[in-house]
Protein backbone atom coordinates (compact mmCIF):
# COMPACT_ATOMS: atom_id res chain seq x y z
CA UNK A 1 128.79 21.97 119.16
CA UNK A 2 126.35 24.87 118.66
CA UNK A 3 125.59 24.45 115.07
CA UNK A 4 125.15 20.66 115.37
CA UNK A 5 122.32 21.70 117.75
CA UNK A 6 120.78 23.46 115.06
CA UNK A 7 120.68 20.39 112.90
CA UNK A 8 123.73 20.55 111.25
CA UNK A 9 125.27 16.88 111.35
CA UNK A 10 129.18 17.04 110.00
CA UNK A 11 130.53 14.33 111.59
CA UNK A 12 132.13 12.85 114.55
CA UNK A 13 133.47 16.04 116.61
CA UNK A 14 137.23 15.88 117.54
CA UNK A 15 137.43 19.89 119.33
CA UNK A 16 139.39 20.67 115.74
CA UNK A 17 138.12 23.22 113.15
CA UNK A 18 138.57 21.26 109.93
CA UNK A 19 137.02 21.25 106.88
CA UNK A 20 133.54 19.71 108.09
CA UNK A 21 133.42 22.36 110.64
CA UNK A 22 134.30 25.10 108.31
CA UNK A 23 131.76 23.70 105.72
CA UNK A 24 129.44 23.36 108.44
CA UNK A 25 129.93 27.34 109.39
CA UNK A 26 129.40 28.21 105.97
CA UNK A 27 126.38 26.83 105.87
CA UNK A 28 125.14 28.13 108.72
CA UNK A 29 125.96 31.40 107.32
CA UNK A 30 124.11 31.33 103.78
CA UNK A 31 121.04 30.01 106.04
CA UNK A 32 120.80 33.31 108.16
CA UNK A 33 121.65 35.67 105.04
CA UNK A 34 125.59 35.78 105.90
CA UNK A 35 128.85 36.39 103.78
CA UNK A 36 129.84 32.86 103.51
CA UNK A 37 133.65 32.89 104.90
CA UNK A 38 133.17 29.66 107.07
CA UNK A 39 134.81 32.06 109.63
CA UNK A 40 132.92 33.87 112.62
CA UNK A 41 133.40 36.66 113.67
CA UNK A 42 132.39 38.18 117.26
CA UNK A 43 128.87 38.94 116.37
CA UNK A 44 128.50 35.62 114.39
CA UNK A 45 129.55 33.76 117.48
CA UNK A 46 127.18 35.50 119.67
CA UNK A 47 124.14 35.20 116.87
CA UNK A 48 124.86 31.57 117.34
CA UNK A 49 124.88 31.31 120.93
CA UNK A 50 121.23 33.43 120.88
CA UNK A 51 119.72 30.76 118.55
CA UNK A 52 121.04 27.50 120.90
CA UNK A 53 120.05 29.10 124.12
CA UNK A 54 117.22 26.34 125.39
């Protein structure tokens, strides 16, 4: 998952979005001066991909 590769650990991943992921998301979110709706949007999703390009 993207934002694990960021650092975020939440967790054994299972492919749902539960609460860890969600929490996870709204972290993310705070951390790059987001509104903190542990939803993405388009551009959110895309601003993520950017930063875990290698």
């Amino acid at each position: 998952m993207r934002i694990e590769a960021l650092g975020n650990e939440f967790g054994r991943v299972d492919g749902n979005i539960g609460p860890q992921t969600r929490q996870a998301i709204g972290i993310w979110q705070a951390e790059n001066g987001l509104p903190q709706t542990t939803y993405l949007t388009r551009q959110q999703l895309a601003f993520l991909v950017i930063q875990t390009i290698r």
